[in-house]
N, C-alpha and C. Protein backbone atom coordinates (compact mmCIF):
# COMPACT_ATOMS: atom_id res chain seq x y z
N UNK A 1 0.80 -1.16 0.00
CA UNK A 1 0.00 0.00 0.00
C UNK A 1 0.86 1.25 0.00
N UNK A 2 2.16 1.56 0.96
CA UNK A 2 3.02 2.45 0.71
C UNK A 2 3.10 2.63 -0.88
N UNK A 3 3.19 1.93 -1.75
CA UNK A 3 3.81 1.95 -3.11
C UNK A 3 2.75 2.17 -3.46
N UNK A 4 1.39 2.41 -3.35
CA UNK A 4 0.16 2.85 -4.08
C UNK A 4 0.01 4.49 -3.44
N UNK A 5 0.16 4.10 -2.14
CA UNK A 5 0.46 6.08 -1.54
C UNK A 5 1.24 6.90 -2.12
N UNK A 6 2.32 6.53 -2.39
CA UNK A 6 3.39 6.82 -3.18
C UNK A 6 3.51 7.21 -4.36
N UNK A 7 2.95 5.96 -5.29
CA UNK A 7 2.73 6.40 -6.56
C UNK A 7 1.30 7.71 -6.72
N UNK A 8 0.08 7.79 -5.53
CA UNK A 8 -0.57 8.93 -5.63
C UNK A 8 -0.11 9.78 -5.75
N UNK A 9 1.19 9.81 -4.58
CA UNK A 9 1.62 11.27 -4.55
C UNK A 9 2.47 12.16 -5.40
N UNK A 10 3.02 10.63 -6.46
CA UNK A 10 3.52 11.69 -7.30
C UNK A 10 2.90 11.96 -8.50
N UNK A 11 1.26 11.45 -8.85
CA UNK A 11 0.68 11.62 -9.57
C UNK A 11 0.02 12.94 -9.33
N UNK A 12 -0.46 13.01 -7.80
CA UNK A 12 -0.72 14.19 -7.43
C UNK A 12 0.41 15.39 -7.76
N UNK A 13 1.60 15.12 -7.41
CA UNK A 13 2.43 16.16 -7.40
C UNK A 13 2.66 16.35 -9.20
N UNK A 14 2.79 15.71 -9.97
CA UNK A 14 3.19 15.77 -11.21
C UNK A 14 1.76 16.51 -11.50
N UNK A 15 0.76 16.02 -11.22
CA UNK A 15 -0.15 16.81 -11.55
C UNK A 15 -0.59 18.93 -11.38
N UNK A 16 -0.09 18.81 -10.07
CA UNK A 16 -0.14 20.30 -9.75
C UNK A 16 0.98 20.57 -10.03
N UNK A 17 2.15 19.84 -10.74
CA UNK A 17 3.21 21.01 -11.42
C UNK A 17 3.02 20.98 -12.90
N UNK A 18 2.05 20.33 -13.25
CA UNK A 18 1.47 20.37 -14.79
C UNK A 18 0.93 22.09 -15.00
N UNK A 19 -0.47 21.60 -13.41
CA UNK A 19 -1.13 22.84 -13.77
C UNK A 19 -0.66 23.81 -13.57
N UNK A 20 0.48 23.61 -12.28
CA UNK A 20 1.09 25.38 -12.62
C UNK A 20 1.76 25.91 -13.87
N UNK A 21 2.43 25.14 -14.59
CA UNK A 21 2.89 25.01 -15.63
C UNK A 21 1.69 25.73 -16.80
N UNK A 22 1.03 25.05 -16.75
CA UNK A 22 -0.46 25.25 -17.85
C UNK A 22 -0.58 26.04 -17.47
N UNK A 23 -0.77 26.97 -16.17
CA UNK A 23 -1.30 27.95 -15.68
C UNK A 23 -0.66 29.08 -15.80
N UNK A 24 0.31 28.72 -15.83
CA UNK A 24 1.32 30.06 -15.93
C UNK A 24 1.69 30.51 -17.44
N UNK A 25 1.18 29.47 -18.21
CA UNK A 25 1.33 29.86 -19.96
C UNK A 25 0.12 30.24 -20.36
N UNK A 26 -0.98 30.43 -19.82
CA UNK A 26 -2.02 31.14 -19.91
C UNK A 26 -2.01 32.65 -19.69
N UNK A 27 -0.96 33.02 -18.86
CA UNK A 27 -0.98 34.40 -18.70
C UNK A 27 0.63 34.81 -19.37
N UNK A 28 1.34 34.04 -20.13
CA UNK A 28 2.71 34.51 -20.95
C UNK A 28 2.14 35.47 -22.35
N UNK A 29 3.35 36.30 -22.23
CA UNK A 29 2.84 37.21 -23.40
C UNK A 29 3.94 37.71 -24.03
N UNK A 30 3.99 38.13 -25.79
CA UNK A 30 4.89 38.37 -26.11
C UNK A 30 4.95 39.69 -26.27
N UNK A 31 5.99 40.56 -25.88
CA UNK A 31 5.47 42.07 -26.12
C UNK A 31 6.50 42.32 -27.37
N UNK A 32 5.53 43.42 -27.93
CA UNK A 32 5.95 43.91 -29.61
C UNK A 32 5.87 45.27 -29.50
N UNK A 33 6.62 46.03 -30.78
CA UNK A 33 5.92 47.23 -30.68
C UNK A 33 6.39 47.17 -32.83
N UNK A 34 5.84 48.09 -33.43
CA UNK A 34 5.74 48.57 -34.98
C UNK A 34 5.45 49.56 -35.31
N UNK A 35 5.90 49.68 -36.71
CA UNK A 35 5.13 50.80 -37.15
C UNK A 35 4.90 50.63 -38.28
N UNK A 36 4.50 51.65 -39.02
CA UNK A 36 3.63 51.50 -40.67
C UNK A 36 2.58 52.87 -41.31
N UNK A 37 2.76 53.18 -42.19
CA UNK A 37 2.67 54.16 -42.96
C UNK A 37 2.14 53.63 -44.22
N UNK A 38 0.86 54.82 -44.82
CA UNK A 38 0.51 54.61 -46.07
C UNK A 38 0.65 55.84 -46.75
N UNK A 39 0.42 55.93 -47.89
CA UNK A 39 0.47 57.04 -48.40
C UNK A 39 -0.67 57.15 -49.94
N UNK A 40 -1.94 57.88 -49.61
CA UNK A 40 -2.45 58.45 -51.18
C UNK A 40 -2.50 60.03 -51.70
N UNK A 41 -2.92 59.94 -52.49
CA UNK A 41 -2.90 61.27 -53.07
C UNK A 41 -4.55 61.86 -53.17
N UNK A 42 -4.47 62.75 -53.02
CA UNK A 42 -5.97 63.81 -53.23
C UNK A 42 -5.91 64.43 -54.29
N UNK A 43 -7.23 63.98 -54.76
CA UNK A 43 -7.07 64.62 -56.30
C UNK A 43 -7.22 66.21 -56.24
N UNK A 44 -7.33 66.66 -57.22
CA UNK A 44 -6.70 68.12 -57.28
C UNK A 44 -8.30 68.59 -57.27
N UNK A 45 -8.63 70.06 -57.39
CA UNK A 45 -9.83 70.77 -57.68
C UNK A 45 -9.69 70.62 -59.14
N UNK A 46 -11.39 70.21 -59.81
CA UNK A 46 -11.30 70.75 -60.88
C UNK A 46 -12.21 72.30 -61.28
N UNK A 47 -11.50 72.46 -62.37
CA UNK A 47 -12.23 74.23 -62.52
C UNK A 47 -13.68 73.96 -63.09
N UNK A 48 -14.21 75.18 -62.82
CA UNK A 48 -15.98 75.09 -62.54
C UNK A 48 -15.93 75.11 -64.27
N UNK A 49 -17.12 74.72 -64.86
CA UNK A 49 -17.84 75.14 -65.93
C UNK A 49 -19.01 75.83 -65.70
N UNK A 50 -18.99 76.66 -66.83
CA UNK A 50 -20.11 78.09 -66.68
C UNK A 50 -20.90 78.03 -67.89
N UNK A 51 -21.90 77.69 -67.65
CA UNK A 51 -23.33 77.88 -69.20
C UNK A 51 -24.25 79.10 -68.68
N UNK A 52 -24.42 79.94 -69.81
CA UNK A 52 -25.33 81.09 -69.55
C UNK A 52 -26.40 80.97 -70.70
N UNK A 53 -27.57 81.88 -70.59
CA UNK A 53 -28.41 81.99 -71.66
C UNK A 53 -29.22 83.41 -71.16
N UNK A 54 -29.05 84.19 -72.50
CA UNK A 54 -29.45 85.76 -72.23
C UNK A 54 -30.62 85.86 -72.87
N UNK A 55 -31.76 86.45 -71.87
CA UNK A 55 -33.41 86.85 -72.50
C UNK A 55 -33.04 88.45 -72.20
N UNK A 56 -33.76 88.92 -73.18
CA UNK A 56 -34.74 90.19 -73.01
C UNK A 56 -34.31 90.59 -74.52
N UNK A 57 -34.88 92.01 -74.33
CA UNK A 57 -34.90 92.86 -75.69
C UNK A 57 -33.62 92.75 -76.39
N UNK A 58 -33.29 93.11 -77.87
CA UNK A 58 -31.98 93.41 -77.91
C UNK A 58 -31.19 94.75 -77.19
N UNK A 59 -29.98 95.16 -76.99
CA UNK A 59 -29.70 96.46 -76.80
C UNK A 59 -29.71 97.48 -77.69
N UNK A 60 -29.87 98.22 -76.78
CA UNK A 60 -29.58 100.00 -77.53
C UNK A 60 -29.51 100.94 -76.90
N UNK A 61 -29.17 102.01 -76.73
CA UNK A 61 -28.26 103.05 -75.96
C UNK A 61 -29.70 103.23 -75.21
N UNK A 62 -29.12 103.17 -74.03
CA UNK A 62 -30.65 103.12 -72.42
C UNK A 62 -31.39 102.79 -72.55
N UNK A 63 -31.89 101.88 -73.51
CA UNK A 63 -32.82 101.17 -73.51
C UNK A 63 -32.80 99.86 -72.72
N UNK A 64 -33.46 98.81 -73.28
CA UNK A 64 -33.91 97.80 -72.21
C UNK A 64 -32.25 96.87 -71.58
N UNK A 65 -32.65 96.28 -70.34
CA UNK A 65 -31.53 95.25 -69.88
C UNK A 65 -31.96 94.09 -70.47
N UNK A 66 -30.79 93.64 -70.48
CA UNK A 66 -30.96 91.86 -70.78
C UNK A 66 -30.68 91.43 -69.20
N UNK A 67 -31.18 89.78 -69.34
CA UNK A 67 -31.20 89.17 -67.87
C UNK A 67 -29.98 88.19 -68.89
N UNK A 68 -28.77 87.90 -67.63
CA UNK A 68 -28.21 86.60 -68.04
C UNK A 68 -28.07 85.59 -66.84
N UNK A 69 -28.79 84.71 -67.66
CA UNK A 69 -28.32 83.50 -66.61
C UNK A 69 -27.53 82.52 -66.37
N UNK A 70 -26.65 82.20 -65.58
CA UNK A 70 -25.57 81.16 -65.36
C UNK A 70 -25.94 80.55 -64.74
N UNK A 71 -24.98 79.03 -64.99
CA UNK A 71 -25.15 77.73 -64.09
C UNK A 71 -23.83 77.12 -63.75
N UNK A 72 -23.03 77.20 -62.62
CA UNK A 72 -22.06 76.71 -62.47
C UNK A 72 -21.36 75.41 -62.09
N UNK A 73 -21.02 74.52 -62.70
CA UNK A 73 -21.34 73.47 -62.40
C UNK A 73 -19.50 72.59 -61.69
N UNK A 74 -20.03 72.08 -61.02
CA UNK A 74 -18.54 71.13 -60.00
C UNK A 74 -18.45 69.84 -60.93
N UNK A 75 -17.59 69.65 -62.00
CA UNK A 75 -17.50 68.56 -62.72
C UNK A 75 -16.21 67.37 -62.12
N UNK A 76 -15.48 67.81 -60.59
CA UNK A 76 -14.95 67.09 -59.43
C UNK A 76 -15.41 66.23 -58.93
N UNK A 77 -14.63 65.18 -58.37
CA UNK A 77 -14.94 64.22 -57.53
C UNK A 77 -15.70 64.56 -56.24
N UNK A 78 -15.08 65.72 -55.64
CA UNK A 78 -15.27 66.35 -54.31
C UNK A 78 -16.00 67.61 -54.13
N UNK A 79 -17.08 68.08 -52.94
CA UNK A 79 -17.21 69.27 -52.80
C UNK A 79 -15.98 70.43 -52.84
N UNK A 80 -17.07 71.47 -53.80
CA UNK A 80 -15.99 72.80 -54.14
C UNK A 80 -16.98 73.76 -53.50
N UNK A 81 -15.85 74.95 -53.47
CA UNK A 81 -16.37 76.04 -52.65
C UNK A 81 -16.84 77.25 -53.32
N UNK A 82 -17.29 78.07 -54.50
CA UNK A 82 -17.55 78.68 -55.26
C UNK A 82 -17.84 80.08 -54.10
N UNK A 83 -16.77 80.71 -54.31
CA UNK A 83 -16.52 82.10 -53.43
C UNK A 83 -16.80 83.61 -54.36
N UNK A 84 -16.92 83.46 -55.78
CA UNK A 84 -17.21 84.64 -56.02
C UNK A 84 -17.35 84.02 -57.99
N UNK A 85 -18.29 85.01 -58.44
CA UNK A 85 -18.35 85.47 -59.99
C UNK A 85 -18.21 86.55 -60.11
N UNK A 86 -17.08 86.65 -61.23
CA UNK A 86 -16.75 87.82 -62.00
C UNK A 86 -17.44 87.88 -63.41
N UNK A 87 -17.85 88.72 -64.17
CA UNK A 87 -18.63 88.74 -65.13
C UNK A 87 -18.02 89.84 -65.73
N UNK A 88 -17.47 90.06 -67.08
CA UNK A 88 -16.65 90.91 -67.77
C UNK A 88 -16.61 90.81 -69.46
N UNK A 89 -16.88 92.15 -69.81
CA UNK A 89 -16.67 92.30 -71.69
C UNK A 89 -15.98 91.62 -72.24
N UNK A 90 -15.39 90.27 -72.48
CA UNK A 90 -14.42 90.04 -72.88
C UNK A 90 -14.74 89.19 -73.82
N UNK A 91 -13.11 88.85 -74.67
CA UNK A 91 -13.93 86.95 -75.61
C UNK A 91 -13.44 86.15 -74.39
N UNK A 92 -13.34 85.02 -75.21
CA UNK A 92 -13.93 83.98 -74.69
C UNK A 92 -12.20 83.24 -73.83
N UNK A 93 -11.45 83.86 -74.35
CA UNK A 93 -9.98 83.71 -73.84
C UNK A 93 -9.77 84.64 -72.85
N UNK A 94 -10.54 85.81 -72.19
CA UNK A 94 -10.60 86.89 -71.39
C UNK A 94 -9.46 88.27 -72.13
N UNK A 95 -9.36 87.47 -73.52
CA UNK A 95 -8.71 89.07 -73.70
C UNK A 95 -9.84 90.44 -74.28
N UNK A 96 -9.35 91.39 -74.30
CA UNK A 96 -9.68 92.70 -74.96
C UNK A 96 -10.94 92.63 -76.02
N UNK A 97 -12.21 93.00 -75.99
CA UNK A 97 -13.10 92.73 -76.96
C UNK A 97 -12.89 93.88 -77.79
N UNK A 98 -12.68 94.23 -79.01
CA UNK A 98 -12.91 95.68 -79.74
C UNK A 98 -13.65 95.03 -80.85
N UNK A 99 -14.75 95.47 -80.83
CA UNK A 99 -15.86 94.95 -82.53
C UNK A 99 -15.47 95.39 -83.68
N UNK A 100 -15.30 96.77 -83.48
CA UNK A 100 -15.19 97.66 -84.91
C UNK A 100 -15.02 98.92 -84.42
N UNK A 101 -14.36 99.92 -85.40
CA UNK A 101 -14.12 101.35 -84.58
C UNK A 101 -15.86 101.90 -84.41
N UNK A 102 -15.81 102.47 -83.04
CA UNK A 102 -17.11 103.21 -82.54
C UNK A 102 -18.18 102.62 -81.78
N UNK A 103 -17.36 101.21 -81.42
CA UNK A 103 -17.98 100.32 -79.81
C UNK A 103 -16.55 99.68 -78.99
N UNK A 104 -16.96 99.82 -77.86
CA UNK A 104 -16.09 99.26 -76.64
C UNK A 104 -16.51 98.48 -75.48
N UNK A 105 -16.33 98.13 -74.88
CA UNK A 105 -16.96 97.56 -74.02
C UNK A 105 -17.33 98.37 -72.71
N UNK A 106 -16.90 99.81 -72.79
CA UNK A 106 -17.35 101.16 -72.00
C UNK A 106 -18.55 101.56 -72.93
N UNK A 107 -19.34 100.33 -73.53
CA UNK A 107 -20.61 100.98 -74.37
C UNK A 107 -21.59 100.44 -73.58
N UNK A 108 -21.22 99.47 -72.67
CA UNK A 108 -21.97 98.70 -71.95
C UNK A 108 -21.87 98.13 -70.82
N UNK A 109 -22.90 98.39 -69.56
CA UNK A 109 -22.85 98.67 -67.89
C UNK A 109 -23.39 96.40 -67.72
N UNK A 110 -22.28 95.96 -66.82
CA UNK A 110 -22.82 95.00 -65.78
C UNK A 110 -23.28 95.10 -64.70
N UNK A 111 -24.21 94.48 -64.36
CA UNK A 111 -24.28 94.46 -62.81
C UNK A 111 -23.87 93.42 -61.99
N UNK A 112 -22.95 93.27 -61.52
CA UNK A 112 -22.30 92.02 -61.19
C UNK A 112 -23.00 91.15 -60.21
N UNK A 113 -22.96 89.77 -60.38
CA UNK A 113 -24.16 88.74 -59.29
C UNK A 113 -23.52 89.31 -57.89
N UNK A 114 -24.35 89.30 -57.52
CA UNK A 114 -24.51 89.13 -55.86
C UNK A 114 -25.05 87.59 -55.55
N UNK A 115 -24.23 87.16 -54.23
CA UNK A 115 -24.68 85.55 -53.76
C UNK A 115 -23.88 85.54 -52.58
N UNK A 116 -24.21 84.28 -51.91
CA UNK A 116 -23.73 84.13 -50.75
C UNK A 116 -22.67 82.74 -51.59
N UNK A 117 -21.59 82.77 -50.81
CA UNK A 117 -20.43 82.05 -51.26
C UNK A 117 -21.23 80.35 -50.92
N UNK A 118 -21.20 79.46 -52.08
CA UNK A 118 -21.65 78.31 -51.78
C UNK A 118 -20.73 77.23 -51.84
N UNK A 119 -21.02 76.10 -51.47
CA UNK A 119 -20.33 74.66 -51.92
C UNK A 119 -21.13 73.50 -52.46
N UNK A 120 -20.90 73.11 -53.49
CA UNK A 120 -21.47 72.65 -54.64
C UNK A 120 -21.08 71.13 -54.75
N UNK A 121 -22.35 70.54 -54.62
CA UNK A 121 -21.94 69.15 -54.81
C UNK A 121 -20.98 68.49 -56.21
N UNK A 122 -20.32 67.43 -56.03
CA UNK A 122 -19.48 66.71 -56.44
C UNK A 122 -20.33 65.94 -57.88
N UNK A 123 -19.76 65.70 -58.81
CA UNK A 123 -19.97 64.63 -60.02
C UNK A 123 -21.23 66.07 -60.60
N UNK A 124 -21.01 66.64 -61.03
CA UNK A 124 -21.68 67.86 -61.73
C UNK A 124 -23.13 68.34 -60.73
N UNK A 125 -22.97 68.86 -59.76
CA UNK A 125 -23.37 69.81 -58.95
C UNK A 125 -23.35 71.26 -59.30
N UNK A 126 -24.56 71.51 -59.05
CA UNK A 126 -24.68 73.31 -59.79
C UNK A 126 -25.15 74.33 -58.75
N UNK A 127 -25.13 75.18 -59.29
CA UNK A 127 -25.83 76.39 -58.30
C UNK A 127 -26.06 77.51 -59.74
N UNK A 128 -26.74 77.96 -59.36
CA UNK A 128 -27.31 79.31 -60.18
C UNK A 128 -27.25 80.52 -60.06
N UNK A 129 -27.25 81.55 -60.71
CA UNK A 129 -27.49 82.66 -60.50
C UNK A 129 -27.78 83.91 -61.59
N UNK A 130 -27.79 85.16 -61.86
CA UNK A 130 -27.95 86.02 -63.05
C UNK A 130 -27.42 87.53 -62.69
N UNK A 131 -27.04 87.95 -63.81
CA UNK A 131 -26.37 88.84 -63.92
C UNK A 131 -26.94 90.19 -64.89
N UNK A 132 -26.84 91.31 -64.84
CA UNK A 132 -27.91 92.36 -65.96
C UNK A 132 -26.61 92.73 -66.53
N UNK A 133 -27.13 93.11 -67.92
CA UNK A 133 -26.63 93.84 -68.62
C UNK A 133 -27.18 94.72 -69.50
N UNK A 134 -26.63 95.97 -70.28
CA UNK A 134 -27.69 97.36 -70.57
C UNK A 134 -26.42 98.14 -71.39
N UNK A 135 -26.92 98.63 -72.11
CA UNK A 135 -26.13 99.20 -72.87
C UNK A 135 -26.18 100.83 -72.38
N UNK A 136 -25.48 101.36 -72.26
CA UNK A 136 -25.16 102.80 -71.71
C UNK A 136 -25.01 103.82 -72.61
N UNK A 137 -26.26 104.98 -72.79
CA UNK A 137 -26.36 106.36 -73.55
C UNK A 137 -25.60 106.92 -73.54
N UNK A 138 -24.52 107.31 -73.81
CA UNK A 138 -23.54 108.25 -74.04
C UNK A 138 -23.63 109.06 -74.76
N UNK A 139 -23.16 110.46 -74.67
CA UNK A 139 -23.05 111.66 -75.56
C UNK A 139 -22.26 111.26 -76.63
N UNK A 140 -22.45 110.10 -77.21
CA UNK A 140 -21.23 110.15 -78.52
C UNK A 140 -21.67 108.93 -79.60
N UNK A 141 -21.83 109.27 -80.62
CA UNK A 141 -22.13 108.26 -81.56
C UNK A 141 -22.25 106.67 -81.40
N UNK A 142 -23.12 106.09 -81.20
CA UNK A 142 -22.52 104.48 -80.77
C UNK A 142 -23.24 103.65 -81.90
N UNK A 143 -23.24 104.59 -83.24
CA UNK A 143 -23.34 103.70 -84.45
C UNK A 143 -22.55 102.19 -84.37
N UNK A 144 -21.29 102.72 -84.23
CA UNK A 144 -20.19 101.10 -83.94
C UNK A 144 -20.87 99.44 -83.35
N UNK A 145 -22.02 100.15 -82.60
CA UNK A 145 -22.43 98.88 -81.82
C UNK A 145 -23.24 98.29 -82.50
N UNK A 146 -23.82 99.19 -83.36
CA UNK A 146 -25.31 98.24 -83.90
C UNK A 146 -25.07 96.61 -84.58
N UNK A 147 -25.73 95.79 -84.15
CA UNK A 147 -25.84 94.40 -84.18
C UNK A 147 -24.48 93.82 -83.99
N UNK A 148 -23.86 94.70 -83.00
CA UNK A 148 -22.74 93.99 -82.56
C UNK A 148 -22.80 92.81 -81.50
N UNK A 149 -22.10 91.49 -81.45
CA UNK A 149 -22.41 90.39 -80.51
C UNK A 149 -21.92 90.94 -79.47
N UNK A 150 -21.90 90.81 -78.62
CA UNK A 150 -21.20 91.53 -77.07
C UNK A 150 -20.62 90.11 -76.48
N UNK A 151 -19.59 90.11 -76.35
CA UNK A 151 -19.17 88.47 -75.28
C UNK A 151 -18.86 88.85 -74.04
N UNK A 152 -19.82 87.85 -73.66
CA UNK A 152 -19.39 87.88 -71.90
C UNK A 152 -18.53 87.09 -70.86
N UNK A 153 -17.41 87.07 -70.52
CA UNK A 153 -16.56 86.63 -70.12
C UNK A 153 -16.95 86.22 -68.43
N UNK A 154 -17.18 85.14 -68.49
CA UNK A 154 -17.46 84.67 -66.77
C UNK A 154 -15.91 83.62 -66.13
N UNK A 155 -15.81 84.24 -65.10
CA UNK A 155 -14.50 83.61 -64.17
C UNK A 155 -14.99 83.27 -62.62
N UNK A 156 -15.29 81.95 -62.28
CA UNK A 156 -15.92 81.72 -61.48
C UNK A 156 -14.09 81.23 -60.73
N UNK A 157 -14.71 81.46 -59.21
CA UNK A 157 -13.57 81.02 -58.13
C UNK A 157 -13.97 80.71 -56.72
């Protein structure tokens, strides 16, 4: 019977140095530390496109305004911020308009849009607005103008 006590006890004992064993690899840990970095790119702003279409009378010295209307449109991936329209005599490259001698573009008054600065949705997002224009009486011949095209130069930002 000694040799059966015996052999308990070291079944017992082999046993609770198992579990401390087991027990103590339950709470082992490996400590780490890393690092890592990505990198993309943001696409750029793209520039607005501007469509207008002008109603009213034709011009003539103080006579009637025309209404013009624009539509500015975000042809970007991302919201843009549309902070101001400029509206100006010009062609279509923003240089110098001269028709013919005896019109200028001091033959004819803008009224520039007024708006509150917007942000314009993404994948062709628009906003609207209009602008007057009127041809201005002057003390001086403005034969030059008659059925002259007038171009209007819009620079949205």
């Amino acid at each position: 019977m000694a040799k059966v006590a015996g052999r308990k006890k070291r079944i017992i004992g082999t046993t609770v140095a198992l579990v401390a064993i087991g027990g103590g690899a339950a709470f082992a840990y490996w400590t780490a530390a890393g690092t890592g970095s990505a990198t993309t790119k943001a696409d750029t702003s793209k520039n607005f496109t501007i469509t207008s279409k002008i109603t009213g009378e034709p011009l003539s010295p103080g006579g009637p305004i025309q209404t013009v209307e624009y539509t500015v449109t975000n042809p970007g991936t991302g919201v843009q911020k549309l902070s101001n329209v400029v509206v100006t005599i010009a062609n279509d490259n923003n240089s110098a308009w001269t028709p013919t001698s005896g019109c200028s573009a001091a033959d004819f008054q803008i009224v520039s849009p007024t708006f509150t600065p917007v942000e314009i949705a993404p994948n062709g997002g628009t906003t609207t607005g209009t602008v007057t224009l009127q041809m201005i009486n002057r003390d001086t011949n403005q034969d030059g103008c008659k059925n002259a095209s007038v171009p209007l130069y819009f620079s949205a930002s």
